[in-house]
Protein backbone atom coordinates (compact mmCIF):
# COMPACT_ATOMS: atom_id res chain seq x y z
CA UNK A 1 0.00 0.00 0.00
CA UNK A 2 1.56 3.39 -0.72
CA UNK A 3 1.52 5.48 1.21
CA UNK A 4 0.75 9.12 -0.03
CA UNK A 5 4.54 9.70 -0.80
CA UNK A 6 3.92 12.73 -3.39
CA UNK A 7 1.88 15.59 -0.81
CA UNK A 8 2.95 18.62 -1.80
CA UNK A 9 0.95 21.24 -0.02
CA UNK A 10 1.88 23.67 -2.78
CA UNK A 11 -1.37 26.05 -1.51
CA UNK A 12 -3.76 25.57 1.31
CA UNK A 13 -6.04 28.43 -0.06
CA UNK A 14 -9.61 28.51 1.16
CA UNK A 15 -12.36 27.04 -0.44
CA UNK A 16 -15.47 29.65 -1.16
CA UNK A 17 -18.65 27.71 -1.96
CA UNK A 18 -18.46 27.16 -5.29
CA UNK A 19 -15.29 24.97 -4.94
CA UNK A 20 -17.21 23.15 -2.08
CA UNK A 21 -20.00 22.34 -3.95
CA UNK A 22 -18.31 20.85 -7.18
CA UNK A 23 -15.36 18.98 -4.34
CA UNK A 24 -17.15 19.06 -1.11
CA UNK A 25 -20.87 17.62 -2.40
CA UNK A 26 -21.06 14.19 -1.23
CA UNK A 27 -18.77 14.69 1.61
CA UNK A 28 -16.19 12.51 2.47
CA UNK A 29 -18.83 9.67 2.62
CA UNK A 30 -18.50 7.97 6.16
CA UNK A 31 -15.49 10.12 7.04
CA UNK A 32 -16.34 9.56 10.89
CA UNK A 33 -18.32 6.86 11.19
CA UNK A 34 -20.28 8.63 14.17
CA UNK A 35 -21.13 11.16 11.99
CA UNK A 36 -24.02 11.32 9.44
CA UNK A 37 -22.90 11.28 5.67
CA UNK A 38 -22.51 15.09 5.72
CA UNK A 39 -18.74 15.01 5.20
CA UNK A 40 -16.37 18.28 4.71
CA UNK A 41 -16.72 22.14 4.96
CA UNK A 42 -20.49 22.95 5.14
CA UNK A 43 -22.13 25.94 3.89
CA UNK A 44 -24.74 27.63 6.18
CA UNK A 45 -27.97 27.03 5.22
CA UNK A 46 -28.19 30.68 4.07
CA UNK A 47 -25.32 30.42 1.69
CA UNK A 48 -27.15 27.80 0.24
CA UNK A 49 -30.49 29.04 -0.07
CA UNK A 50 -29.07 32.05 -1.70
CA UNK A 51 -27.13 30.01 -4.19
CA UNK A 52 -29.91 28.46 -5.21
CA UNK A 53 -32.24 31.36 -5.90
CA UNK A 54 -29.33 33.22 -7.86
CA UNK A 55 -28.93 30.23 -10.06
CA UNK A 56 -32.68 29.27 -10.50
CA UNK A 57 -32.44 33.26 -11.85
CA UNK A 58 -29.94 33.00 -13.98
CA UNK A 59 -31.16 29.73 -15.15
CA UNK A 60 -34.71 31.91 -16.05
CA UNK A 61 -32.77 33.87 -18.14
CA UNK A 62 -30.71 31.16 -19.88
CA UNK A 63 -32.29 27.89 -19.50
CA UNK A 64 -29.31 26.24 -21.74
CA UNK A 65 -26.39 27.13 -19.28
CA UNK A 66 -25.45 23.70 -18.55
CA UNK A 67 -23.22 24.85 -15.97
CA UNK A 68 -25.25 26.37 -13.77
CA UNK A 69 -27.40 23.41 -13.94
CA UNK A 70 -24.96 21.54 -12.97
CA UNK A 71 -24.23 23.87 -9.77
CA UNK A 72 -27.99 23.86 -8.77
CA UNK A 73 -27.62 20.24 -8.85
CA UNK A 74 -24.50 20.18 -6.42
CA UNK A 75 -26.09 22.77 -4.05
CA UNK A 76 -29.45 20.56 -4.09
CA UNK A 77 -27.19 17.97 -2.67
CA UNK A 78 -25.25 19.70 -0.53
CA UNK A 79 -28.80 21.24 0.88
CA UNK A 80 -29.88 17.47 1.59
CA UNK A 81 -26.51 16.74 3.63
CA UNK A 82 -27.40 20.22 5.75
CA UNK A 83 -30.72 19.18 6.33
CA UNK A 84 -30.63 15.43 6.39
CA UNK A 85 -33.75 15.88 4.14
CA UNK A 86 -32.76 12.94 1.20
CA UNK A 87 -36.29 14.05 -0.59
CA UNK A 88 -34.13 16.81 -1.92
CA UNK A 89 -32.13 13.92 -4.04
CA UNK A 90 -34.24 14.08 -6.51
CA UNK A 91 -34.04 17.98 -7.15
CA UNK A 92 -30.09 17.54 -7.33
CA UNK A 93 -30.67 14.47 -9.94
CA UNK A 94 -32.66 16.09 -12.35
CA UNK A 95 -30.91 19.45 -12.24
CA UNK A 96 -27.50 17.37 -12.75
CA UNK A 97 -29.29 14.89 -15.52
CA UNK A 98 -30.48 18.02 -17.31
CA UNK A 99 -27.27 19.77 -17.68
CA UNK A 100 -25.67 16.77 -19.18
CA UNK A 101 -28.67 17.07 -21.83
CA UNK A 102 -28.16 20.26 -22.80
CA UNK A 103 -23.97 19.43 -22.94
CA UNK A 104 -23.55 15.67 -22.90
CA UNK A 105 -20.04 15.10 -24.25
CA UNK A 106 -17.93 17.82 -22.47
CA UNK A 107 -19.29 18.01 -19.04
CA UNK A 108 -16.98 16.38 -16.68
CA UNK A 109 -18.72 18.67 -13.68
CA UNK A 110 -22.64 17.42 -13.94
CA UNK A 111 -20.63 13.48 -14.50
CA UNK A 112 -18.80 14.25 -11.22
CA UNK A 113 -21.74 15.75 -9.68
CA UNK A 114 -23.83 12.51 -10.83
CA UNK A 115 -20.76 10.78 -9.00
CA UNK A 116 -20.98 12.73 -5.90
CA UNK A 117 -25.46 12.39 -5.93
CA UNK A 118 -24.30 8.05 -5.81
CA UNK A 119 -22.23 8.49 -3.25
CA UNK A 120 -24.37 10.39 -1.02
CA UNK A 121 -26.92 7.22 -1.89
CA UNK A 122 -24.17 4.64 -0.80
CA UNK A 123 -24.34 3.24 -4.86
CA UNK A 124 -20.64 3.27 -4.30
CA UNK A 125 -20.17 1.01 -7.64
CA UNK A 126 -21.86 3.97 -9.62
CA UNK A 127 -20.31 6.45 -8.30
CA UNK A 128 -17.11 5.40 -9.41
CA UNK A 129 -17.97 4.46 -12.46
CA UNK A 130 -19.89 8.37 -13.47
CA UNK A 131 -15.94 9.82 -11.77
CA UNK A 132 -13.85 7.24 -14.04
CA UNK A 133 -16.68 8.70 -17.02
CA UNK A 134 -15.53 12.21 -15.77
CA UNK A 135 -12.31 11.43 -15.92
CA UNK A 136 -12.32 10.36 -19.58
CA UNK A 137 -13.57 13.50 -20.48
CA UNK A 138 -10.94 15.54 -18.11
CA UNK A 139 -8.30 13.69 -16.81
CA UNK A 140 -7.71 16.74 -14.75
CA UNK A 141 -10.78 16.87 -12.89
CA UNK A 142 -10.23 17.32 -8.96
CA UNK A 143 -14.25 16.61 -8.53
CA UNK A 144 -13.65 13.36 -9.91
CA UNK A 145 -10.84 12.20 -8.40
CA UNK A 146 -12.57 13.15 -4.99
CA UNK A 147 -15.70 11.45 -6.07
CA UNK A 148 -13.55 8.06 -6.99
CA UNK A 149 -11.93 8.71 -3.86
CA UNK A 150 -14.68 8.05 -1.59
CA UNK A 151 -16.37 5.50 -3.28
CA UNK A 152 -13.04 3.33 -3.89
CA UNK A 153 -12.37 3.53 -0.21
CA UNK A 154 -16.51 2.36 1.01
CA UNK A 155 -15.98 -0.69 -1.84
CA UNK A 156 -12.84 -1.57 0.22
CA UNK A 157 -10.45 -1.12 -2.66
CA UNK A 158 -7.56 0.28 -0.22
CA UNK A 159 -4.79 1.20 -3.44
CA UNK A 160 -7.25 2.58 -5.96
CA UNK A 161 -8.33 4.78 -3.45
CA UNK A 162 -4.84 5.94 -2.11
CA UNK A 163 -4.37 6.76 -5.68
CA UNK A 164 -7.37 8.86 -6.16
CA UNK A 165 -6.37 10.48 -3.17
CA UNK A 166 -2.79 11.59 -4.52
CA UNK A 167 -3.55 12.52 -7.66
CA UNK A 168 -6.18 14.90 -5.50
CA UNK A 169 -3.77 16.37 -3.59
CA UNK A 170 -1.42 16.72 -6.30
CA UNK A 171 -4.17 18.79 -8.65
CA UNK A 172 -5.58 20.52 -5.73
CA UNK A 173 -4.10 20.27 -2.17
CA UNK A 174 -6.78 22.20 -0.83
CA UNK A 175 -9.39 20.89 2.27
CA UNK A 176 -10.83 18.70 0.83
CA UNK A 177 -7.98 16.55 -0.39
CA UNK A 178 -6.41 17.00 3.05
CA UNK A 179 -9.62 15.55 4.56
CA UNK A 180 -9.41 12.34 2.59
CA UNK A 181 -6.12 12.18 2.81
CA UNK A 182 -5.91 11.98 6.31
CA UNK A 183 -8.87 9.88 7.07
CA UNK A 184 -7.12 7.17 4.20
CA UNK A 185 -3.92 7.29 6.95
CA UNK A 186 -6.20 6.57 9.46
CA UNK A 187 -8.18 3.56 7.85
CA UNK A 188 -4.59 2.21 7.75
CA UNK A 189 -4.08 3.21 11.33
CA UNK A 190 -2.01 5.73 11.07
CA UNK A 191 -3.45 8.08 12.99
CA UNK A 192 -0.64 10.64 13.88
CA UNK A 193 -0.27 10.71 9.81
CA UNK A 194 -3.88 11.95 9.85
CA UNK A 195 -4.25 14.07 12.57
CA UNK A 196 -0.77 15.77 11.10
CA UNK A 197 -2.85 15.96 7.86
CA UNK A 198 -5.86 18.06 9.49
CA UNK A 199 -3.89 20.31 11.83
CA UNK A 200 -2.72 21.24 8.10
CA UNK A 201 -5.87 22.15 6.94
CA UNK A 202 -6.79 23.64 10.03
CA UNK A 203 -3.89 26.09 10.16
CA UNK A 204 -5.06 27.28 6.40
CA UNK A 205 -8.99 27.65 7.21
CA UNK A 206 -10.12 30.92 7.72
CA UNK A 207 -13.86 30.63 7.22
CA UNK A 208 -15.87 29.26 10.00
CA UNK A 209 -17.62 26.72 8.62
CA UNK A 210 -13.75 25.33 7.09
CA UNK A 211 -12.79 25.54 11.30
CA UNK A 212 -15.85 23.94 12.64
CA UNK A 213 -15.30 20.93 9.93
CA UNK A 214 -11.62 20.40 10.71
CA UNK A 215 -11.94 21.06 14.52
CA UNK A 216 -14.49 17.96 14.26
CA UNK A 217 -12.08 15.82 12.48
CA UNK A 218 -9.08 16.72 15.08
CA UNK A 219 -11.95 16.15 18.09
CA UNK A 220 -13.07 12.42 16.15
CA UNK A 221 -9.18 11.42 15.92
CA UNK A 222 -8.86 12.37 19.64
CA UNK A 223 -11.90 11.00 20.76
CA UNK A 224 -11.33 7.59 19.20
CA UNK A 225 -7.69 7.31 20.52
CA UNK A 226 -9.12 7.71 23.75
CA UNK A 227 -7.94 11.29 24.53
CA UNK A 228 -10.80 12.77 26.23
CA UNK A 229 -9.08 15.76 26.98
CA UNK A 230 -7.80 16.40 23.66
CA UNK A 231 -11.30 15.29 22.01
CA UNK A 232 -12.90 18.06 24.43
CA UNK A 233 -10.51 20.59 23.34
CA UNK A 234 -11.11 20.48 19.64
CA UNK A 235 -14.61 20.29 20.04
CA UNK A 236 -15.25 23.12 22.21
CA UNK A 237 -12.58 25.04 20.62
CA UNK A 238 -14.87 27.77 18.44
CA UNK A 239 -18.88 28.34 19.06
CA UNK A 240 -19.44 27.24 15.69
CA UNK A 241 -23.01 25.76 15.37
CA UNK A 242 -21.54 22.82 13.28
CA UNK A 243 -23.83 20.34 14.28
CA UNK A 244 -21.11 17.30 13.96
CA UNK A 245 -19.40 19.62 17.20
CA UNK A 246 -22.47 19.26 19.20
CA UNK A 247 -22.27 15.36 19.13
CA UNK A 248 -18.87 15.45 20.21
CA UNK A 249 -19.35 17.99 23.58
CA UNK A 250 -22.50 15.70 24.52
CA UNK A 251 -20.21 12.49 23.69
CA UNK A 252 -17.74 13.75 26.00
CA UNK A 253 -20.15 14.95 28.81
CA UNK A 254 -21.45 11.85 28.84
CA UNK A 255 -18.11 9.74 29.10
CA UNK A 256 -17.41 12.49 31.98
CA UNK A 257 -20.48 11.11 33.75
CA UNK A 258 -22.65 14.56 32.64
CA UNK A 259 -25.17 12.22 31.46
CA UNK A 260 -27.90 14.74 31.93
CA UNK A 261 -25.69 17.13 29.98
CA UNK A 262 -25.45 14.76 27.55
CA UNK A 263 -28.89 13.80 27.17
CA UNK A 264 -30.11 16.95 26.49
CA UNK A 265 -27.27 17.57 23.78
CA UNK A 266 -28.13 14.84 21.90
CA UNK A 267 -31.97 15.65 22.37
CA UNK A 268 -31.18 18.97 20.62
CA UNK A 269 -29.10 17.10 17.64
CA UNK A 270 -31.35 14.43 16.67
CA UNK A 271 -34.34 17.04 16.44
CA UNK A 272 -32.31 19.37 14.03
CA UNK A 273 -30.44 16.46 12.62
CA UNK A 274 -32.33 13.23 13.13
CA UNK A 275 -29.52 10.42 10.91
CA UNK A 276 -29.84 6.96 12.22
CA UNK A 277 -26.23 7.11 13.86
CA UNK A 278 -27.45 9.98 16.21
CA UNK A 279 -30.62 8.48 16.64
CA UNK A 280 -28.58 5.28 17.71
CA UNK A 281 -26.22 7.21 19.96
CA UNK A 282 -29.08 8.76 22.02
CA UNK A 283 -30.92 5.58 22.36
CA UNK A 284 -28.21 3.73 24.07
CA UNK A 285 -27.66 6.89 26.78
CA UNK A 286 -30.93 6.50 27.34
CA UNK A 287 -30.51 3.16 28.24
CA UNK A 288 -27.74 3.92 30.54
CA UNK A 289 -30.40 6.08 31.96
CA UNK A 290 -32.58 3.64 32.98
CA UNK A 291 -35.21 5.02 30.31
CA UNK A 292 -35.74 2.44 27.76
CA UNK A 293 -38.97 3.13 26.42
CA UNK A 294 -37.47 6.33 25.31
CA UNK A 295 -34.30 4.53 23.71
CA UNK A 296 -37.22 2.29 22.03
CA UNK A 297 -38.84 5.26 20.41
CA UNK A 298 -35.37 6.46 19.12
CA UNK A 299 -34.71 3.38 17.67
CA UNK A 300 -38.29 3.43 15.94
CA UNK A 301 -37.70 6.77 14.51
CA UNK A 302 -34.20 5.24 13.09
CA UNK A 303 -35.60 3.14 11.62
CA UNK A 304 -37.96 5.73 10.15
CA UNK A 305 -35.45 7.32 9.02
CA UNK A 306 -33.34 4.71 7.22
CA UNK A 307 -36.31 3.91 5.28
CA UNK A 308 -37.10 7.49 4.47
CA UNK A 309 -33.63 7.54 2.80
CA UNK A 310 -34.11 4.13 1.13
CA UNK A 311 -37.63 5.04 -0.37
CA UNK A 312 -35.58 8.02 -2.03
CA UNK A 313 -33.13 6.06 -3.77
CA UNK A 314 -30.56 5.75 -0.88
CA UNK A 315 -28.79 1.80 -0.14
CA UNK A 316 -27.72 1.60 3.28
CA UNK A 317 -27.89 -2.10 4.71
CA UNK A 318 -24.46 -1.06 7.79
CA UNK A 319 -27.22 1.37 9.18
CA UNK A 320 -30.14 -1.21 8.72
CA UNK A 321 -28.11 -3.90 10.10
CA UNK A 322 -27.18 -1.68 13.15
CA UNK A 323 -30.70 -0.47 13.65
CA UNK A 324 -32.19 -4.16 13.91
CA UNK A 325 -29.59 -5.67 15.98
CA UNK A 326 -30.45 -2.30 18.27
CA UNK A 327 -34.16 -3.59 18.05
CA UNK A 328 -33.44 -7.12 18.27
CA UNK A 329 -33.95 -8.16 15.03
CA UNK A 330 -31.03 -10.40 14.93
CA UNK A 331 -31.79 -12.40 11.30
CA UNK A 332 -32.77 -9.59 9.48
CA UNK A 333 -29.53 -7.89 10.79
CA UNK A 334 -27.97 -10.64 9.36
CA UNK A 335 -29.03 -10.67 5.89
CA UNK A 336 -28.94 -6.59 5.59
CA UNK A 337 -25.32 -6.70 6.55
CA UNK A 338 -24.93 -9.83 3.73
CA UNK A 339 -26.24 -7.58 1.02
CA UNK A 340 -24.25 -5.28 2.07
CA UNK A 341 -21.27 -6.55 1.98
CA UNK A 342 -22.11 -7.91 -1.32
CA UNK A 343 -22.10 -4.52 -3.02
CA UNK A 344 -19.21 -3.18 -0.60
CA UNK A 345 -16.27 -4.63 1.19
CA UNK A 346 -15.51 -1.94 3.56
CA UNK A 347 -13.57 -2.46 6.91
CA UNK A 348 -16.84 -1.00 8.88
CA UNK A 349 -19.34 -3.81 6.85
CA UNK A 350 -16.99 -6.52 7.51
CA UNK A 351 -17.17 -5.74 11.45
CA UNK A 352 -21.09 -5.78 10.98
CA UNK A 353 -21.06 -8.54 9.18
CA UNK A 354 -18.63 -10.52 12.26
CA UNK A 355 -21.52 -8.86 14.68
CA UNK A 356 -24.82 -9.93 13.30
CA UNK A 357 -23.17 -13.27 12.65
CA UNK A 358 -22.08 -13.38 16.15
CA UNK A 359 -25.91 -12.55 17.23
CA UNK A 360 -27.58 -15.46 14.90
CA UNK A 361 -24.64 -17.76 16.97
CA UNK A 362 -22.27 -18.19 13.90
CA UNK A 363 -19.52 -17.09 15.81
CA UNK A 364 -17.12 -19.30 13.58
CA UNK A 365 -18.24 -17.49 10.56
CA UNK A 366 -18.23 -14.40 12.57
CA UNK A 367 -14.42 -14.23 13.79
CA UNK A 368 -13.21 -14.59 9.81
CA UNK A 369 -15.12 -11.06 9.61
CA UNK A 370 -13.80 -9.42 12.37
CA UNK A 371 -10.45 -10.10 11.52
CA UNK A 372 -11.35 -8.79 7.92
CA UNK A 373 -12.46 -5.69 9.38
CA UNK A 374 -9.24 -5.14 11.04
CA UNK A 375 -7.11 -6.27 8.38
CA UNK A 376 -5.92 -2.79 7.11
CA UNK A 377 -4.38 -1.80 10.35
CA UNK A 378 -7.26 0.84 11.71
CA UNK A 379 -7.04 1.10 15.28
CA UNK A 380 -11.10 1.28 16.37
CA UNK A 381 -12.34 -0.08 19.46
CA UNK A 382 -15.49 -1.60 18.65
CA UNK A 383 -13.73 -3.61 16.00
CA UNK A 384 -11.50 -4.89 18.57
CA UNK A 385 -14.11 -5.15 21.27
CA UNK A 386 -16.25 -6.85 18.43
CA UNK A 387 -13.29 -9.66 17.85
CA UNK A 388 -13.26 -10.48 21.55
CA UNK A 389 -16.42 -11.26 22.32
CA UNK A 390 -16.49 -13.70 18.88
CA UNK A 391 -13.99 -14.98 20.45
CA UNK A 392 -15.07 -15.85 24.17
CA UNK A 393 -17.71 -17.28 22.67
CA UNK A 394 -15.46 -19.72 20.21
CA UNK A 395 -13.91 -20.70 24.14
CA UNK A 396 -10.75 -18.86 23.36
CA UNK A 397 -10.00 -17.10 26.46
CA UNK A 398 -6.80 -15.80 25.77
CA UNK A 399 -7.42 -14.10 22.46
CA UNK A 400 -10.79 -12.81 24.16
CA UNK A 401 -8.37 -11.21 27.02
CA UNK A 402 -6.04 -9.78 24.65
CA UNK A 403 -8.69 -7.98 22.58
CA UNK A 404 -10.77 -6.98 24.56
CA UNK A 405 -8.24 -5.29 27.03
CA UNK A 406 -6.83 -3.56 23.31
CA UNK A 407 -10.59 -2.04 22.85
CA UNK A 408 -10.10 -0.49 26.09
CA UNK A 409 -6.79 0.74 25.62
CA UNK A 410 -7.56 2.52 21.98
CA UNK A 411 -10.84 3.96 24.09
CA UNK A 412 -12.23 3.22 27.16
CA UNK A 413 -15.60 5.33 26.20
CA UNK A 414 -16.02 4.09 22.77
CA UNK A 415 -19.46 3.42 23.49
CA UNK A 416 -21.80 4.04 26.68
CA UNK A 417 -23.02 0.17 26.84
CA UNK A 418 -20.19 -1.53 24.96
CA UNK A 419 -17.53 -0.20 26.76
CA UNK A 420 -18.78 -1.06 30.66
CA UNK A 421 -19.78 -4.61 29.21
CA UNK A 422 -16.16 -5.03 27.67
CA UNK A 423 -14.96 -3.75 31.12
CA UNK A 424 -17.36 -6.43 32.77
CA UNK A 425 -16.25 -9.54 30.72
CA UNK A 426 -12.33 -8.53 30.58
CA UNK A 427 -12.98 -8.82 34.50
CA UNK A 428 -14.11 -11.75 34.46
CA UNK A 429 -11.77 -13.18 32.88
CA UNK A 430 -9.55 -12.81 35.22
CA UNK A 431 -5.82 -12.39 34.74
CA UNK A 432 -3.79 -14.54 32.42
């Protein structure tokens, strides 16, 4: 695997908001896995609401401008991410399908903005297929390169998406190639690599939604290499009403033992921002808190959600898998997470995978998975915590011991249930 060996951070300039919407659109799909599918610097709403009505204008004026077509397409997307509204797919689809009519040979920005609509979908497969299509037609194009980027890396195709990555930074070594550059160190678990990589970024950003992004990222390394302190720091470092920075204060008051603090934090985020990972995280704090009809009805409106997104074109069996083995739904976590992993072989659906077999009592099966999902070197606690418990219940102590004492030592607080019951079990185990 190479490892990135040609950064050159010739500029670090800024991106405005036209740059983010032709690189940033799509995000860095699962950049954090905590984190909705939102991904890199985000626009306030206003920006984009304003960027819309200028283009619809100009588009009034001169319907056959493909390319602002092609920009009312991108901010239609980047409006769903901001409002976790995926209804709002379907405006970005046809405004992107329509400038490719009216241009359909030269028009590497609508094919990368077709890219970057699959992506936000999770139809990883097309969305690397409409970038290589871009790339034909402009073998220069940054957009594509950071669409192929993001989908090579969720079909668990480690090298191609290194690759895309470099020739990123190489055409533009901007924020956004610094993003996925760093988070492609840390899938490989090199984690002072990427945290190097987004102090970088940070140190360039001016604009406060470019801070508030890459303050989250520096906060999400911290947090899940079980720095509290320095996870804490980064996320309360500016007031920025990033929602991603809200999740991380109320994750930390919560590992602090603020539960009520936390609580309420995540009460406030999943009513502005209601993804199923948030709607996840609040459920099982409620469950610490001894209120588990409430962690029920979060788990019901998860499961809402996931299908709102599904019904609008969206594919995402890790979150449907997650959601029924949180409602105890054990075989149809099972055969979400196989479908899954039969259109993607990501690190994160291989450790599903290992889990829901685990829960139907394939824990054979099971351990080839979780060893799969830590076979690129990331250092993530649930994976390891994940591996243990497959493997108490194969009867091998030892190995159980060993990695489930390593989930604690990447992060204690990985997860509000997980962690005490990894805790529990490594204790009674006893010593070796």
């Amino acid at each position: 695997m190479r490892r990135l060996p040609r950064i050159r951070l010739r500029s670090l300039a800024v991106l405005g908001l036209a740059t983010v919407l032709l690189l940033g659109v799509g995000g860095v799909v699962g950049l954090r896995s905590s984190a909705p599918a939102t991904g890199e610097v985000v626009p306030p709403v206003d920006r984009l609401a304003a960027t819309i009505d200028r283009t619809q204008e100009q588009l009034r004026r001169v319907p056959g401008d493909h390319g602002s077509w092609a920009t009312l397409g991108l901010a239609y997307l980047e409006q769903a991410r901001v409002t976790a509204d995926p209804t709002i797919f379907a405006k970005a689809d046809g405004a992107l399908r329509r400038s490719l009519a009216v241009r359909p040979d030269d028009n590497s920005a609508a094919m990368a903005g077709l890219g970057a609509l699959a992506n936000a979908r999770h139809d990883f497969t097309t969305a690397a297929d409409r970038a290589r299509k871009a790339l034909r037609v402009n073998p220069y194009s940054a957009e594509a390169y950071a669409v192929l980027a993001d989908a090579e890396t969720q079909l668990g195709h480690p090298e191609a998406a290194t690759d895309a990555v470099q020739h990123l930074l190489d055409l533009r070594p901007g924020l956004t190639a610094l993003a996925r550059a760093s988070y492609d160190h840390e899938q490989h678990g090199r984690t002072a690599e990427a945290t190097g990589l987004m102090r970088q970024a940070l140190e360039a950003a001016f604009d406060p939604a470019d801070v508030a992004f890459c303050r989250y990222q520096l906060g999400e390394l911290a947090w899940h290499s079980g720095d509290l302190a320095g996870a804490e720091r980064e996320y309360t470092a500016t007031d920025s009403g990033y929602l991603p920075l809200r999740q991380g204060r109320a994750k930390v008051a919560a590992a602090q033992g603020r539960l009520d603090e936390a609580l309420a934090g995540y009460a406030e985020l999943t009513s502005r921002s209601p993804s199923p990972g948030y709607l996840l995280e609040y459920a099982e704090l409620l469950e610490v808190a001894g209120r588990g009809a409430e962690a029920e009805a979060q788990r019901a409106l998860a499961d809402a959600t996931h299908r709102l997104f599904t019904d609008n074109g969206g594919a995402d069996g890790l979150a449907g898998a997650a959601i029924a083995l949180a409602r105890s739904r054990p075989a149809e976590a099972l055969a979400m997470a196989q479908r899954e992993w039969q259109r993607r072989q990501f690190a994160e659906v291989a450790d599903m995978l290992g889990w829901a077999l685990h829960a139907n009592g394939k824990h054979a099966e099971a351990l080839r998975y979780a060893r799969r999902a830590e076979s690129l070197g990331a250092r993530d606690a649930r994976y390891a915590y994940h591996l243990g418990m497959i493997e108490l219940a194969l009867g091998d102590r030892a190995a159980a011991r060993r990695d489930l004492a390593r989930a604690l030592d990447i992060n204690p607080y990985f997860s509000p249930l997980d962690a005490p019951a990894a805790a529990r079990t490594l204790a009674g185990l006893g010593k070796p």
